[in-house]
N, C-alpha and C. Protein backbone atom coordinates (compact mmCIF):
# COMPACT_ATOMS: atom_id res chain seq x y z
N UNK A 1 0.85 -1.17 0.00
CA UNK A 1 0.00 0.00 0.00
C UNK A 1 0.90 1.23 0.00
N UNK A 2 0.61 2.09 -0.66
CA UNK A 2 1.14 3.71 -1.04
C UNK A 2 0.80 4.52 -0.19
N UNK A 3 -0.17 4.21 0.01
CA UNK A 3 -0.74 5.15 1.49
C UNK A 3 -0.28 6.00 2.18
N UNK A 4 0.21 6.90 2.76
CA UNK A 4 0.54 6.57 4.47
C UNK A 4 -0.45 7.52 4.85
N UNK A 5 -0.82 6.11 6.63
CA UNK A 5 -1.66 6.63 7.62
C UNK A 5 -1.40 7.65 8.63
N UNK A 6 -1.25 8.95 8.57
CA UNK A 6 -1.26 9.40 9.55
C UNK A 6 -2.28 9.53 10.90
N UNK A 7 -1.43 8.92 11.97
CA UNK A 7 -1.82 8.99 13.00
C UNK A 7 -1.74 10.11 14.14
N UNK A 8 -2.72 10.49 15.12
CA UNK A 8 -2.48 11.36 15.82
C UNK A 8 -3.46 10.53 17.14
N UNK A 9 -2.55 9.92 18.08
CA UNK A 9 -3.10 9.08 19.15
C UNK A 9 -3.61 10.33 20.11
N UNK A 10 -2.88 11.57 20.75
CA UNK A 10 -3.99 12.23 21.62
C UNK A 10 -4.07 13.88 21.36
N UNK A 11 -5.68 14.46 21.36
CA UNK A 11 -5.58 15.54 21.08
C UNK A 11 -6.32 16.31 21.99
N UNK A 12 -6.20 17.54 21.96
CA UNK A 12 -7.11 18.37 22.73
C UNK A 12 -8.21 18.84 22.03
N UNK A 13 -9.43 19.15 22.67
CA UNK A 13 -10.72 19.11 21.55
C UNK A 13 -12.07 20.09 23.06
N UNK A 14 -12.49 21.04 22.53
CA UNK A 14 -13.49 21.67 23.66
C UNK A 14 -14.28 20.68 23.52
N UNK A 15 -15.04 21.29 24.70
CA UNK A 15 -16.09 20.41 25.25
C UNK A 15 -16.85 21.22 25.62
N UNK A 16 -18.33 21.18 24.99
CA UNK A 16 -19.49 22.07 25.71
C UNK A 16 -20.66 21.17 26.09
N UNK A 17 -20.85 21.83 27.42
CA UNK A 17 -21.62 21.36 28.53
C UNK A 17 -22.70 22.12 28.32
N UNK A 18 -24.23 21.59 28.06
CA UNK A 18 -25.30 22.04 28.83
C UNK A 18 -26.05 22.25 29.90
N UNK A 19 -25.78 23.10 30.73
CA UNK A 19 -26.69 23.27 32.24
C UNK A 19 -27.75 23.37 31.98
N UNK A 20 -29.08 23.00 32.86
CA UNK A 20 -30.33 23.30 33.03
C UNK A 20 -30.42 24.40 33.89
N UNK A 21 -31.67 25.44 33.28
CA UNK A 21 -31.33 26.74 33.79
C UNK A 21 -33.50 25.91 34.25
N UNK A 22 -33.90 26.92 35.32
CA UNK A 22 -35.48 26.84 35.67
C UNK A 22 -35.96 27.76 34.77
N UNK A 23 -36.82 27.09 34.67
CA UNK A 23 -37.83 27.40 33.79
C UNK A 23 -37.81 26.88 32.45
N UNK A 24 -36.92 25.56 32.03
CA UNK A 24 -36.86 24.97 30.98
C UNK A 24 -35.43 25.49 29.98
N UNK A 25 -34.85 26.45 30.33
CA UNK A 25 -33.50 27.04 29.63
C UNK A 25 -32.55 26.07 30.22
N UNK A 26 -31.60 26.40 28.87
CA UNK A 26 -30.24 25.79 28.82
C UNK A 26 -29.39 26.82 29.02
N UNK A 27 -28.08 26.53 29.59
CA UNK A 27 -26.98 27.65 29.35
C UNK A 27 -25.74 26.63 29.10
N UNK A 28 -24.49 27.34 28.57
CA UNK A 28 -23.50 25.84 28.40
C UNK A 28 -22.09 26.54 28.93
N UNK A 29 -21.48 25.97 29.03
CA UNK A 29 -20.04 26.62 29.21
C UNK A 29 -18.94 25.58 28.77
N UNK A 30 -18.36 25.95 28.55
CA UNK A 30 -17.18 25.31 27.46
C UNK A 30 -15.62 25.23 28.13
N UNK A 31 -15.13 23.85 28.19
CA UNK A 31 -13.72 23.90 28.82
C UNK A 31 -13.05 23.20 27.55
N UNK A 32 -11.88 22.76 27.96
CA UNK A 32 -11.10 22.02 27.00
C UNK A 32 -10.79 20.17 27.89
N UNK A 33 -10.58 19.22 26.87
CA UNK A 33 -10.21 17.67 27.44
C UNK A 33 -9.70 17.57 26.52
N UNK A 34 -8.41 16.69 27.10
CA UNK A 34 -7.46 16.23 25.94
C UNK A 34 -7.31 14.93 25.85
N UNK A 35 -8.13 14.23 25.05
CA UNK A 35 -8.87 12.50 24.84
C UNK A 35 -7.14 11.56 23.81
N UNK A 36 -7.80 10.53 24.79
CA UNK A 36 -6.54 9.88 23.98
C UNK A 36 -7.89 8.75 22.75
N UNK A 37 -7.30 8.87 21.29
CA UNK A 37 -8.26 8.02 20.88
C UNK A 37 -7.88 6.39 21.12
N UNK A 38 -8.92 6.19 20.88
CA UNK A 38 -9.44 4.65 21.46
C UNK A 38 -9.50 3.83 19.72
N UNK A 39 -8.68 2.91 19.93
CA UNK A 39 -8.82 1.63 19.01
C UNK A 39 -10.29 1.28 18.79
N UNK A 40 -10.59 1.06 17.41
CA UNK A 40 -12.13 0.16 17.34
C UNK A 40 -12.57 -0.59 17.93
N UNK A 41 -11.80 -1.53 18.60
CA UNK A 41 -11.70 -2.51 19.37
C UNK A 41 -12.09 -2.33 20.67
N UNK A 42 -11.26 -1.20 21.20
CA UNK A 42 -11.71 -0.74 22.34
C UNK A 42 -12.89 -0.16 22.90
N UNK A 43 -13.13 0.66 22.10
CA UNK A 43 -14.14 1.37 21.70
C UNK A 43 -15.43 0.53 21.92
N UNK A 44 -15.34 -0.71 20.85
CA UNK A 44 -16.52 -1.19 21.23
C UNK A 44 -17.39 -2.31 21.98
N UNK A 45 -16.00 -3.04 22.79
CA UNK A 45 -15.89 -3.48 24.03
C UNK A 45 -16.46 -2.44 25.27
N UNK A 46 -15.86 -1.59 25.32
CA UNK A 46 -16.06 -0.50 26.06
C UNK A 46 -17.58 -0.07 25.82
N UNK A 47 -17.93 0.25 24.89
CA UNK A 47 -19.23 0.86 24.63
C UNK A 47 -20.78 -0.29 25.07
N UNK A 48 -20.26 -1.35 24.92
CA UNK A 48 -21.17 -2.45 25.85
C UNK A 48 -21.54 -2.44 27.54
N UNK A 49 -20.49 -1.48 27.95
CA UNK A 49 -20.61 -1.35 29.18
C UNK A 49 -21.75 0.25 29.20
N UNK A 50 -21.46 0.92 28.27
CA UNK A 50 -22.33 1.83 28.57
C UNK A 50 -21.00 3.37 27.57
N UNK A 51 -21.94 4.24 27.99
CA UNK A 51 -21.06 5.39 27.47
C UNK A 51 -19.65 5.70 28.47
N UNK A 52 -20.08 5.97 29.80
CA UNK A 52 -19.05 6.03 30.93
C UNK A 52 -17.77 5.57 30.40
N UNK A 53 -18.09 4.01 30.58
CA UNK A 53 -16.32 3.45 30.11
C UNK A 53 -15.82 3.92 29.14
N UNK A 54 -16.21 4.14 27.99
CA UNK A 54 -15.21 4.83 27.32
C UNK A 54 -14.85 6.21 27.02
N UNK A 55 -16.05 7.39 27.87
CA UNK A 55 -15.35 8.44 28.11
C UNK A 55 -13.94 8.49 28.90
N UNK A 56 -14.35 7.29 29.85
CA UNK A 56 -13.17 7.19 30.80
C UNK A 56 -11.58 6.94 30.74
N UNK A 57 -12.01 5.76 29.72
CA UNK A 57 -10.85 5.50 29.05
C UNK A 57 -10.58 6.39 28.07
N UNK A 58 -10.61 7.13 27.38
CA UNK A 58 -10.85 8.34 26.54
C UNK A 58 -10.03 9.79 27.03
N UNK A 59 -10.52 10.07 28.38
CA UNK A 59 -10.12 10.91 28.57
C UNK A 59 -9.05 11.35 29.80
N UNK A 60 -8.18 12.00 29.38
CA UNK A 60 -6.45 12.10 29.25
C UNK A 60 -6.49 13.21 30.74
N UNK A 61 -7.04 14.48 30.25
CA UNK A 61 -7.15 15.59 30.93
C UNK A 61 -7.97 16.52 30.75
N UNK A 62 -8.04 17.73 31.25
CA UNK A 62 -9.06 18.50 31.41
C UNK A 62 -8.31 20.16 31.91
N UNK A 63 -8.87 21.60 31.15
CA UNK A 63 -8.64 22.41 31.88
C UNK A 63 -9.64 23.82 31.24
N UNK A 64 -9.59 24.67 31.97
CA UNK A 64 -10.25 25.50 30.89
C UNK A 64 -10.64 26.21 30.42
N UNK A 65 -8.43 26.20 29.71
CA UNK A 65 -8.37 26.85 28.49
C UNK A 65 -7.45 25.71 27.75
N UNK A 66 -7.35 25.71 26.42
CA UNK A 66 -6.74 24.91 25.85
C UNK A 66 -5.13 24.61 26.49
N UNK A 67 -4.45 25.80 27.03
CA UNK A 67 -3.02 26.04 27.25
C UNK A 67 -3.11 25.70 28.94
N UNK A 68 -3.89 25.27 29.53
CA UNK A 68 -3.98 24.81 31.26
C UNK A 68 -4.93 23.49 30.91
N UNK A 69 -4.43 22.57 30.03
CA UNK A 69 -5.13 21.31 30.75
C UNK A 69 -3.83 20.38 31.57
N UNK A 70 -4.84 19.62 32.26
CA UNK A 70 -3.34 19.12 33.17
C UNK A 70 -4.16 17.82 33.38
N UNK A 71 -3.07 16.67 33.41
CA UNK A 71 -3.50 15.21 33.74
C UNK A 71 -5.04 14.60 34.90
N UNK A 72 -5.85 14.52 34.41
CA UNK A 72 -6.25 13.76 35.49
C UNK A 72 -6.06 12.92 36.25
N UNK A 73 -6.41 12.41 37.48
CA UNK A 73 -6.45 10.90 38.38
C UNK A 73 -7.60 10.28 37.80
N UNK A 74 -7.49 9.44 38.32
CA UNK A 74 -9.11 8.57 37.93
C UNK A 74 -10.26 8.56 38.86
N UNK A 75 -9.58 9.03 39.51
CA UNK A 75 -10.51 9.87 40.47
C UNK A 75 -11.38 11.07 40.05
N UNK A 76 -10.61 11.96 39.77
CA UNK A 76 -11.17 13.02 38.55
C UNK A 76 -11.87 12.72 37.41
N UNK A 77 -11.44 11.89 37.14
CA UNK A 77 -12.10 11.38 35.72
C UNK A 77 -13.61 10.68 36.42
N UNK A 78 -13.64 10.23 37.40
CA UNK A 78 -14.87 9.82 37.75
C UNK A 78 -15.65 10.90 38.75
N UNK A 79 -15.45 11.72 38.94
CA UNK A 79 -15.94 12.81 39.76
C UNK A 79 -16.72 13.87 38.30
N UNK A 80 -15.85 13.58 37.08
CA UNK A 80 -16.25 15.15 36.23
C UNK A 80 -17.21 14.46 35.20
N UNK A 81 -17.23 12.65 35.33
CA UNK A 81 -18.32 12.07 34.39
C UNK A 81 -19.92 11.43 35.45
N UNK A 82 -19.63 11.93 36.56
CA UNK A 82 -20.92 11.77 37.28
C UNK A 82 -22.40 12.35 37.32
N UNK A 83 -21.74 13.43 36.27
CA UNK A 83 -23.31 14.01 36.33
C UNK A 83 -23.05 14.21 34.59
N UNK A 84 -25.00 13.93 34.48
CA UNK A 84 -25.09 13.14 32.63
C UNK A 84 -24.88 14.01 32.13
N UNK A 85 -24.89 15.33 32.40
CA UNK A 85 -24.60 16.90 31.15
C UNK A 85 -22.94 16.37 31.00
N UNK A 86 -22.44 16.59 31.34
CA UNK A 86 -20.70 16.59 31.50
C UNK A 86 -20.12 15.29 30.90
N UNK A 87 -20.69 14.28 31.52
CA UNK A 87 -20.78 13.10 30.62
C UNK A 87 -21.11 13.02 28.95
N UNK A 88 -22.15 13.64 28.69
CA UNK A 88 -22.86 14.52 27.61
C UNK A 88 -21.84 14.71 26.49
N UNK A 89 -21.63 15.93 27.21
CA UNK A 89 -21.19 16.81 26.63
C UNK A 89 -19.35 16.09 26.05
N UNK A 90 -18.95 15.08 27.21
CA UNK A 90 -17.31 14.69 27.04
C UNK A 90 -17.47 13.68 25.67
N UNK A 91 -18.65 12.76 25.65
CA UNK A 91 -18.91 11.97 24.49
C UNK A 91 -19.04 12.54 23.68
N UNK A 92 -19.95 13.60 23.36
CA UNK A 92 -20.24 14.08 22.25
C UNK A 92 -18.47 14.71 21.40
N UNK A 93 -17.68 15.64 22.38
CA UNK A 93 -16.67 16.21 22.19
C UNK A 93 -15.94 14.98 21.73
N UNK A 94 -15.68 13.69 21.89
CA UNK A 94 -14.87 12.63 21.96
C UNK A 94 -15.17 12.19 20.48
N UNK A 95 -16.69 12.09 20.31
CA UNK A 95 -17.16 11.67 18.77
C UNK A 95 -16.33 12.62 17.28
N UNK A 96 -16.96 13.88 18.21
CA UNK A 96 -16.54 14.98 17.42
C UNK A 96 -14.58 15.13 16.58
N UNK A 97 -14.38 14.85 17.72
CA UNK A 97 -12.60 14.74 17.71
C UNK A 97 -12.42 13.91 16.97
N UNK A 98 -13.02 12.06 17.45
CA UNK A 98 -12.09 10.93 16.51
C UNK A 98 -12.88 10.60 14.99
N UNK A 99 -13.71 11.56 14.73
CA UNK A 99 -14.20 11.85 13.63
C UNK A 99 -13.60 12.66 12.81
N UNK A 100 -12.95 13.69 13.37
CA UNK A 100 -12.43 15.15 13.08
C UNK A 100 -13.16 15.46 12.32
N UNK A 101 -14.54 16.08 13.02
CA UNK A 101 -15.58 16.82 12.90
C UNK A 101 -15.41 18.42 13.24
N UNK A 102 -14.93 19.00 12.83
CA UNK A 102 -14.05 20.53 12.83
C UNK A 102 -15.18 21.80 13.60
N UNK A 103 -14.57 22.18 15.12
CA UNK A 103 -15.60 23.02 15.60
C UNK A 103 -15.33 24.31 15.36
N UNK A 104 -16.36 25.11 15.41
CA UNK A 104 -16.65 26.39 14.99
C UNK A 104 -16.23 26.96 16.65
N UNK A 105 -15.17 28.42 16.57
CA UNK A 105 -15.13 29.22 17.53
C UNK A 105 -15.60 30.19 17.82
């Protein structure tokens, strides 16, 4: 094959979060995670368990601005996917990325 594959195993990619505001409004706020991509394989092993596992495995770090993300624990990583907006919002960003689905600033 003539090919070549370029690879890029981890990137940084925003992430926007929807809050529930009362009275039925949304508001969002936007940080940065820097996802390591996940093998097909992994991916969809992982995805049998639910969305969780493979945000988890997925994601590298967090900060937010692109130039202050800093490593998570897994501790962190399970503290910032506990509530479903954030969770949400890290999948969706994760799709977006290993798609390279190009976001608007």
């Amino acid at each position: 094959m003539k090919l070549k594959i370029i690879e890029t195993n981890e990137v940084t990619w925003p992430v926007t979060v929807n809050l529930p505001q009362d009275g039925g409004g949304v508001t969002t706020t936007t940080f940065f995670a820097r996802f390591r991509r996940l093998s097909e394989d992994q991916f969809n092993e992982l995805g049998q368990k639910g969305v969780t596992p493979i945000v988890r495995a997925a994601l590298v770090g967090a900060g937010e601005t692109e130039s202050d993300v800093e490593k998570l624990s897994e501790e962190e990583k399970i503290e910032l996917t506990k509530l479903s907006n954030y969770r949400a919002g890290l999948y969706d960003a994760y799709l977006k990325m290993d798609s390279a689905i190009e976001t608007k600033n």
